[in-house]
PDB file of N, CA and C in Angstrom:
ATOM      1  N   UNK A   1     -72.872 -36.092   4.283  1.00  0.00           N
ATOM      2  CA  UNK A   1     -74.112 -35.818   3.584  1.00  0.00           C
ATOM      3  C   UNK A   1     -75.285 -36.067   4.551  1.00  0.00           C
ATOM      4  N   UNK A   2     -76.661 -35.495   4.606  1.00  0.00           N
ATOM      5  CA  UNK A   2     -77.004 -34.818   5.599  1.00  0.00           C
ATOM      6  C   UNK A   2     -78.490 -35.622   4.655  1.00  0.00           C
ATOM      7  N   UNK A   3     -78.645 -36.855   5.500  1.00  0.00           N
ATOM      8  CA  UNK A   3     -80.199 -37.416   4.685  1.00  0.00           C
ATOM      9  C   UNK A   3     -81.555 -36.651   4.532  1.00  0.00           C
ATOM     10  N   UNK A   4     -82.168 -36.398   3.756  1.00  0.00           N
ATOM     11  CA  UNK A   4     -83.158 -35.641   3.148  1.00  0.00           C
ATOM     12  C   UNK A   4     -84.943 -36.461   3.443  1.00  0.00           C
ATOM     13  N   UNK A   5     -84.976 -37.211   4.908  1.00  0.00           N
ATOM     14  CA  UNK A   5     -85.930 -37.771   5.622  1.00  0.00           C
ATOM     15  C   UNK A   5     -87.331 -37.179   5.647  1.00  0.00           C
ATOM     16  N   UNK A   6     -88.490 -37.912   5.422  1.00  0.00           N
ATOM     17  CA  UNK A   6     -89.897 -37.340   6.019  1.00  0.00           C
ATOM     18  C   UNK A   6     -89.954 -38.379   6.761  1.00  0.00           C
ATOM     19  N   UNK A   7     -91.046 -37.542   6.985  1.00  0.00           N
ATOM     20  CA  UNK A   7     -92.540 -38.943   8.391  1.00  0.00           C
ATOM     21  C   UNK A   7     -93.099 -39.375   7.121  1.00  0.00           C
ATOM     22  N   UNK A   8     -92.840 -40.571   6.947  1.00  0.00           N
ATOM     23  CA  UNK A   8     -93.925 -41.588   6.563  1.00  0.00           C
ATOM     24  C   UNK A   8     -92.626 -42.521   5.233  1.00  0.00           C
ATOM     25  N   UNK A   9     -91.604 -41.898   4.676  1.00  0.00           N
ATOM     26  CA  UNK A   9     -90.395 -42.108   4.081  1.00  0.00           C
ATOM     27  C   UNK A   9     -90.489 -43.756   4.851  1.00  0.00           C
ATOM     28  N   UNK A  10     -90.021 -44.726   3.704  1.00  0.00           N
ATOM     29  CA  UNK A  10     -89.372 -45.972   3.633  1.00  0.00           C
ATOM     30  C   UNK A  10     -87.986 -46.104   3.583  1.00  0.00           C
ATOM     31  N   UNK A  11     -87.370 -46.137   4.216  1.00  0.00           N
ATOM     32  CA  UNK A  11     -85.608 -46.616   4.031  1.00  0.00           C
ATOM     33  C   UNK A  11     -85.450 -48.265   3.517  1.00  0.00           C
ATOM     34  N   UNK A  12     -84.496 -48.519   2.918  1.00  0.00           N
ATOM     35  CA  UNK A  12     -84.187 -50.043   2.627  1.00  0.00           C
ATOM     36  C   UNK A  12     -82.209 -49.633   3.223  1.00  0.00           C
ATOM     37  N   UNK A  13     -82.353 -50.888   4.088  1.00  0.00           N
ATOM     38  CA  UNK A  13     -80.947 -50.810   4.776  1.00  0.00           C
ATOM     39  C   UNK A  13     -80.117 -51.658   4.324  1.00  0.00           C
ATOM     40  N   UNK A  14     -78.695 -51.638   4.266  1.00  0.00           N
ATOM     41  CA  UNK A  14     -77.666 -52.493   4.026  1.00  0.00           C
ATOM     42  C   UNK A  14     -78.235 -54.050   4.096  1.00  0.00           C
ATOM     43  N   UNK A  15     -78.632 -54.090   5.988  1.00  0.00           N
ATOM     44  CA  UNK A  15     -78.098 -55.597   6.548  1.00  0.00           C
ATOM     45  C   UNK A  15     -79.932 -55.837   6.713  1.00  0.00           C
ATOM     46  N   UNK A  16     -79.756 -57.036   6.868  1.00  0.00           N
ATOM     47  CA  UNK A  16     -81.232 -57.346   7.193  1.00  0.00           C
ATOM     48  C   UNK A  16     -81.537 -57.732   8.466  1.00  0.00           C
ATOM     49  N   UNK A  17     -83.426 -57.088   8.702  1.00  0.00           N
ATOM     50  CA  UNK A  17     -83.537 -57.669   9.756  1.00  0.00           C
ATOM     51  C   UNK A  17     -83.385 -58.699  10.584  1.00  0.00           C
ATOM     52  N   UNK A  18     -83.550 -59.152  11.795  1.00  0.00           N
ATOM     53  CA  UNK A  18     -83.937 -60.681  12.216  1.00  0.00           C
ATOM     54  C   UNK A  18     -84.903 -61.592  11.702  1.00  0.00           C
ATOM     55  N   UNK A  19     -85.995 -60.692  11.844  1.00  0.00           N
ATOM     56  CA  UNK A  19     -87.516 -61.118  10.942  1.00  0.00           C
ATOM     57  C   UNK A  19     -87.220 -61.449   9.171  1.00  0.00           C
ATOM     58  N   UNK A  20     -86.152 -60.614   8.638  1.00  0.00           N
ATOM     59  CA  UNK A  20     -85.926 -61.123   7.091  1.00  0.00           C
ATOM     60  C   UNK A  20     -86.659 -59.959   6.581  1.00  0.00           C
ATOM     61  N   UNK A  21     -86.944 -58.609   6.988  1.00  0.00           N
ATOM     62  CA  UNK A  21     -87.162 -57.222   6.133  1.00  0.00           C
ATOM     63  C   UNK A  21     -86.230 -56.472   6.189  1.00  0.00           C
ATOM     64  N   UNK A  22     -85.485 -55.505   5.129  1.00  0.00           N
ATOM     65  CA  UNK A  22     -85.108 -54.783   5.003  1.00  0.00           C
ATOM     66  C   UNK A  22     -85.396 -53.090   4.881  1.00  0.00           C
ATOM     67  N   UNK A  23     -86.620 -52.938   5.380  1.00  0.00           N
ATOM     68  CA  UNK A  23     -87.597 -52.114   5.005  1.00  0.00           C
ATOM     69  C   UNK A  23     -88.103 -51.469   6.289  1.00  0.00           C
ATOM     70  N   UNK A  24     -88.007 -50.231   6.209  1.00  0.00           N
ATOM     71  CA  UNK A  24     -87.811 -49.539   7.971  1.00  0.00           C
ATOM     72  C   UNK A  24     -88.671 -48.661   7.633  1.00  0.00           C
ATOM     73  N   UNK A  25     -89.892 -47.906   8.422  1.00  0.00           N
ATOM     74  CA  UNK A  25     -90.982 -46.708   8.148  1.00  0.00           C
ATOM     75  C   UNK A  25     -90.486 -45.633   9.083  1.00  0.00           C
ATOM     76  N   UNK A  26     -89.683 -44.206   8.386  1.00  0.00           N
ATOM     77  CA  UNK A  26     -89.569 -43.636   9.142  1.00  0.00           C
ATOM     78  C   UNK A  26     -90.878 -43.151  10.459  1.00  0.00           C
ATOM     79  N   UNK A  27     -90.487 -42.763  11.440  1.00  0.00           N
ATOM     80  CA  UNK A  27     -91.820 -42.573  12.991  1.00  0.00           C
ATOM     81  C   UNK A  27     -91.572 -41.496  13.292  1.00  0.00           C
ATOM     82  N   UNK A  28     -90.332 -41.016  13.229  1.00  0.00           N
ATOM     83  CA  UNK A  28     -89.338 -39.693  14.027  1.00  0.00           C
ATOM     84  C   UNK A  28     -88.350 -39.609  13.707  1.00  0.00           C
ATOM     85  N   UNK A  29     -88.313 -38.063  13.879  1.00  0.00           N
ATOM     86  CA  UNK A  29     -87.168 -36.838  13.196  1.00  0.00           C
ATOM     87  C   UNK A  29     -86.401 -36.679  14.023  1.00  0.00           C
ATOM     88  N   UNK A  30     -85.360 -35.932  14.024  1.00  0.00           N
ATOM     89  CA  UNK A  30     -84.535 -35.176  14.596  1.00  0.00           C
ATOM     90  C   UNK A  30     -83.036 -35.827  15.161  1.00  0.00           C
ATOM     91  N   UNK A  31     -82.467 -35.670  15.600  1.00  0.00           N
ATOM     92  CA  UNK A  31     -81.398 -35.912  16.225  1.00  0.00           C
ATOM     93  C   UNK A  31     -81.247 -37.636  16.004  1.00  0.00           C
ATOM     94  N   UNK A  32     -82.045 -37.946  17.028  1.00  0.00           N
ATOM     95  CA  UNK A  32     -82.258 -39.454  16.568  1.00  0.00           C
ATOM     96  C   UNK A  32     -83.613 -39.807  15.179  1.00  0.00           C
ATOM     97  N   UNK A  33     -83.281 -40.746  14.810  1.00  0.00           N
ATOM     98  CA  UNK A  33     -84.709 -40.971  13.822  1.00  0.00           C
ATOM     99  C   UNK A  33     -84.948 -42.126  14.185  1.00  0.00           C
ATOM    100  N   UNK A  34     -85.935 -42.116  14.579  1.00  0.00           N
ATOM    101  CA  UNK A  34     -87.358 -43.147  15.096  1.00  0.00           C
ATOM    102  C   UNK A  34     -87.881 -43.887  13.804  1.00  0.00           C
ATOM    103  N   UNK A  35     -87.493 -45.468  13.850  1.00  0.00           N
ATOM    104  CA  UNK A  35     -87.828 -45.971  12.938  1.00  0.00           C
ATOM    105  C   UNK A  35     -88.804 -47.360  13.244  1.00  0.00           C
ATOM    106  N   UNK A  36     -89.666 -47.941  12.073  1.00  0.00           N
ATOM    107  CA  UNK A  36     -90.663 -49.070  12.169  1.00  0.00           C
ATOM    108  C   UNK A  36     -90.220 -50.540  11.504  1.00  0.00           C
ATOM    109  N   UNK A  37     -90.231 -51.329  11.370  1.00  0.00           N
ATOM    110  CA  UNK A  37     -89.913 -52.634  10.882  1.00  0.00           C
ATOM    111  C   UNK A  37     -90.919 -52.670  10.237  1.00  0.00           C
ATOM    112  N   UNK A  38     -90.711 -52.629   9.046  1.00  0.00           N
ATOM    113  CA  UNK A  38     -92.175 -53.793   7.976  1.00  0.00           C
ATOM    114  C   UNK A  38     -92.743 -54.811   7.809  1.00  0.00           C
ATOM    115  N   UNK A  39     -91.926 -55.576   8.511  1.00  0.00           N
ATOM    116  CA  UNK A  39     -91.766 -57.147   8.840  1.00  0.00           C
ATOM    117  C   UNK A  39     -92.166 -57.149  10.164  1.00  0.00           C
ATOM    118  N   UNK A  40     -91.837 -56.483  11.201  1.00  0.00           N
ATOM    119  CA  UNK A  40     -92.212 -57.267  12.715  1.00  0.00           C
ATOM    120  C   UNK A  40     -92.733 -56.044  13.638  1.00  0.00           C
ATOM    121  N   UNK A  41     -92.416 -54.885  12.761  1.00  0.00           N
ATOM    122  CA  UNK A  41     -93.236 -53.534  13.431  1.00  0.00           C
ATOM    123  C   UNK A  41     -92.432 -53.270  14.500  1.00  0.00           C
ATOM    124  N   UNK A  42     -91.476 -53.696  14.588  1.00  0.00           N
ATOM    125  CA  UNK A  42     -90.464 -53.407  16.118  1.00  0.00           C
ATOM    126  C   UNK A  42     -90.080 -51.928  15.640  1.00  0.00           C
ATOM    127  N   UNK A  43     -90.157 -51.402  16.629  1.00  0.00           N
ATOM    128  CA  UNK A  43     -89.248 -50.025  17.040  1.00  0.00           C
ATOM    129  C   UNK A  43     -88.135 -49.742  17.345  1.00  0.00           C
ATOM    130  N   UNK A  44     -87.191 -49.106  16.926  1.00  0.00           N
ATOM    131  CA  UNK A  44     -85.945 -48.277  17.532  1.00  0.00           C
ATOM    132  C   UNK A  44     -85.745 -46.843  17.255  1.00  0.00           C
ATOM    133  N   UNK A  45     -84.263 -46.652  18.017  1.00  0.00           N
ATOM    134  CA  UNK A  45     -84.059 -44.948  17.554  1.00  0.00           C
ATOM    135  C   UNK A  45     -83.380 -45.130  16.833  1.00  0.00           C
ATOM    136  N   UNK A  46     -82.632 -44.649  16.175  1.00  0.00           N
ATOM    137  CA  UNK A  46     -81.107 -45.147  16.229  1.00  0.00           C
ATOM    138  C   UNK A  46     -80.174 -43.420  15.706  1.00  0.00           C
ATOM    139  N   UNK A  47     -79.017 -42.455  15.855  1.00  0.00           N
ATOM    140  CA  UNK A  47     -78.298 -41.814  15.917  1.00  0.00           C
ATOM    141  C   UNK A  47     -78.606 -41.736  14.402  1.00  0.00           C
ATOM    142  N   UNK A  48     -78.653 -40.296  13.979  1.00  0.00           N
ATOM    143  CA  UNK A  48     -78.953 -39.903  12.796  1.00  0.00           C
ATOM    144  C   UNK A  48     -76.766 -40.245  11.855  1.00  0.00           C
ATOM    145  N   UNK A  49     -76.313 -39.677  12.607  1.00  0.00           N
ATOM    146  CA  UNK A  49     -75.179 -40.075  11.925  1.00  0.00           C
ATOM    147  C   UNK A  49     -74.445 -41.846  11.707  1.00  0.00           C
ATOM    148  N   UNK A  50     -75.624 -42.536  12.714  1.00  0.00           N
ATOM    149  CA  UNK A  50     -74.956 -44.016  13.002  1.00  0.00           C
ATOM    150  C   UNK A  50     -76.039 -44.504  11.496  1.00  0.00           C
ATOM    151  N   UNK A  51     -77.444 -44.209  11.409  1.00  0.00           N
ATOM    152  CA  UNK A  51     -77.778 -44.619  10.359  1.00  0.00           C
ATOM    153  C   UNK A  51     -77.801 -44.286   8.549  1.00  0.00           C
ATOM    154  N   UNK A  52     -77.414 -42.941   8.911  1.00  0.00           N
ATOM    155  CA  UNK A  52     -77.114 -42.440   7.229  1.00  0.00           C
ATOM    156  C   UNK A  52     -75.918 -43.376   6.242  1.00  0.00           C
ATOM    157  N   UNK A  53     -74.563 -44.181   7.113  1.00  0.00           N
ATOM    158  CA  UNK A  53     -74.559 -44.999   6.032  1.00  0.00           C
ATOM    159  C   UNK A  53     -74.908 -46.409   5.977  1.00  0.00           C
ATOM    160  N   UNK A  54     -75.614 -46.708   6.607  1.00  0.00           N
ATOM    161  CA  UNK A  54     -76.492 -47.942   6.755  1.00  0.00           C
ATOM    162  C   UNK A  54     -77.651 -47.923   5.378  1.00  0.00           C
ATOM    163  N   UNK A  55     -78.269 -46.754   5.173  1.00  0.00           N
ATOM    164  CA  UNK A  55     -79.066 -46.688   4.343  1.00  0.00           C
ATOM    165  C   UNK A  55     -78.632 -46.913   2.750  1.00  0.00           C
ATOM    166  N   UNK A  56     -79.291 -47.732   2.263  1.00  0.00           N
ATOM    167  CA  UNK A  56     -79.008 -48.215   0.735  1.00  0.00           C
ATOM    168  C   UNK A  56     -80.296 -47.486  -0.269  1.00  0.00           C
ATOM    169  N   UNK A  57     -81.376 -47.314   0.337  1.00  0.00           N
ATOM    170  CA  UNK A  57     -82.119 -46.803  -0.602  1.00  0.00           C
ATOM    171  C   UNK A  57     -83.275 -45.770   0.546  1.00  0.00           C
ATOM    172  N   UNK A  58     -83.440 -44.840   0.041  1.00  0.00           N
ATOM    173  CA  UNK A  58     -84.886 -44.227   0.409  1.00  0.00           C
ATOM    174  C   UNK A  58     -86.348 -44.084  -0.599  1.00  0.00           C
ATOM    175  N   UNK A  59     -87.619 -44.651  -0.023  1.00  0.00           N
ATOM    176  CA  UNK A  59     -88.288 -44.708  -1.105  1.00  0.00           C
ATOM    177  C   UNK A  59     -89.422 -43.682  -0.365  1.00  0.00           C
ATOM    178  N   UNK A  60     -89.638 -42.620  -1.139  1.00  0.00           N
ATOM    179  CA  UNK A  60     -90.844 -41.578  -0.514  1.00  0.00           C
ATOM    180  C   UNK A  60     -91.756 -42.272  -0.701  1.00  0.00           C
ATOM    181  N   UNK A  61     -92.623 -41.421   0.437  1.00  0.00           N
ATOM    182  CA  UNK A  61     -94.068 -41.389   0.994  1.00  0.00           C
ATOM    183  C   UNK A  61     -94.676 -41.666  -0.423  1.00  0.00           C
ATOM    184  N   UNK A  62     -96.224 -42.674  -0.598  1.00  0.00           N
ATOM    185  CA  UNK A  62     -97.053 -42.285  -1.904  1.00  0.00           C
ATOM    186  C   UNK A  62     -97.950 -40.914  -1.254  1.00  0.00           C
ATOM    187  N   UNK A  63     -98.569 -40.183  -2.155  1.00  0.00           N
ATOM    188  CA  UNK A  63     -99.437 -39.295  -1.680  1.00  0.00           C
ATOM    189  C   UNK A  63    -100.542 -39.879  -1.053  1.00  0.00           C
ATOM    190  N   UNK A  64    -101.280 -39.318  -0.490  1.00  0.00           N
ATOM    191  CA  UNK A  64    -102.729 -39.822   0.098  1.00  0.00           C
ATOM    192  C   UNK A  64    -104.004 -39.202  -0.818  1.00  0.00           C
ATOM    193  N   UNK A  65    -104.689 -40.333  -0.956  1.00  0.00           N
ATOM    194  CA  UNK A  65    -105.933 -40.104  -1.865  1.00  0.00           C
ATOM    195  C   UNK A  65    -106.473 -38.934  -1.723  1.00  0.00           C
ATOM    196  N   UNK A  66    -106.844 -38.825  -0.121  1.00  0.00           N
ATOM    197  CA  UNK A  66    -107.529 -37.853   0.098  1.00  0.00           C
ATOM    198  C   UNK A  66    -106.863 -36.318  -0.124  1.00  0.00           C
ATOM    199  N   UNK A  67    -105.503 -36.139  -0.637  1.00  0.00           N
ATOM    200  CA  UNK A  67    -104.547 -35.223  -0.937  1.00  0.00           C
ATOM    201  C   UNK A  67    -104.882 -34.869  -2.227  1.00  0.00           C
ATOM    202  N   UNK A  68    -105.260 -36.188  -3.054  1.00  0.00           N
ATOM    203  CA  UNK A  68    -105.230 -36.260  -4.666  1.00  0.00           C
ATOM    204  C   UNK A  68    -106.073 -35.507  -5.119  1.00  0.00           C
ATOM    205  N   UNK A  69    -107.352 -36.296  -4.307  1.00  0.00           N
ATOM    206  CA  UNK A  69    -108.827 -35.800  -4.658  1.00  0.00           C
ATOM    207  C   UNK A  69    -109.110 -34.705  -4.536  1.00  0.00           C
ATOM    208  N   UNK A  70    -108.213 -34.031  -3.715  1.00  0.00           N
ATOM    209  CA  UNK A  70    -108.444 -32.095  -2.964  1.00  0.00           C
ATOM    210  C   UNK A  70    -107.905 -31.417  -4.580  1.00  0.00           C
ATOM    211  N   UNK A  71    -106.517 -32.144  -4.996  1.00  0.00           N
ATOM    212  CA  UNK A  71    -106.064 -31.253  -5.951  1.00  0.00           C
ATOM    213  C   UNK A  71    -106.834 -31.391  -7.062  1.00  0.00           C
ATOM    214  N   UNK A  72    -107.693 -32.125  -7.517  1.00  0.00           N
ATOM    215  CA  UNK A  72    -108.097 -31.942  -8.628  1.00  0.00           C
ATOM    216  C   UNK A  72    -108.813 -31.315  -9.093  1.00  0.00           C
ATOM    217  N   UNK A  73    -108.884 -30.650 -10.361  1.00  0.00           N
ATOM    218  CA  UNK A  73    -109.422 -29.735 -11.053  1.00  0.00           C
ATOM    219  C   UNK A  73    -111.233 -29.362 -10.902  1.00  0.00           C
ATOM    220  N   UNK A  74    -111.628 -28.572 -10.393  1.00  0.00           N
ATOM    221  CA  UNK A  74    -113.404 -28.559 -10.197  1.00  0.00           C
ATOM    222  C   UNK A  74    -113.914 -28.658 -11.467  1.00  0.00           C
TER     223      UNK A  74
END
């Protein structure tokens, strides 16, 4: 199964960090996915097939205000 990722997407992983977050900000796509720590902001890549079953939850992007405010009705 073939994870369904954006830029800006939250993952929650199996194991926990060093720092004590479980909570990764996707950074980058593709082949590898480029991820953020919530807890210590550290960076890695890591192999799109090494992390898909690591992942326990994905939580989407919120919209951006300035997205909101465009859609609303004149």
């Amino acid at each position: 199964m073939v994870l369904k990722l954006r830029l800006g997407d939250t993952v929650r992983l199996k194991k926990v960090h060093p720092c004590g977050s479980y909570r990764w900000l996707v950074v980058r796509l593709g082949a590898d996915i480029g991820l953020e720590c919530s807890g210590c902001q550290r960076r890695t890549l890591l192999q799109r097939s090494y992390l898909e079953p690591k992942v326990r939850e994905i939580v989407p992007r919120e919209p951006s205000r300035s997205m909101a405010r465009d859609q609303e009705p004149a």
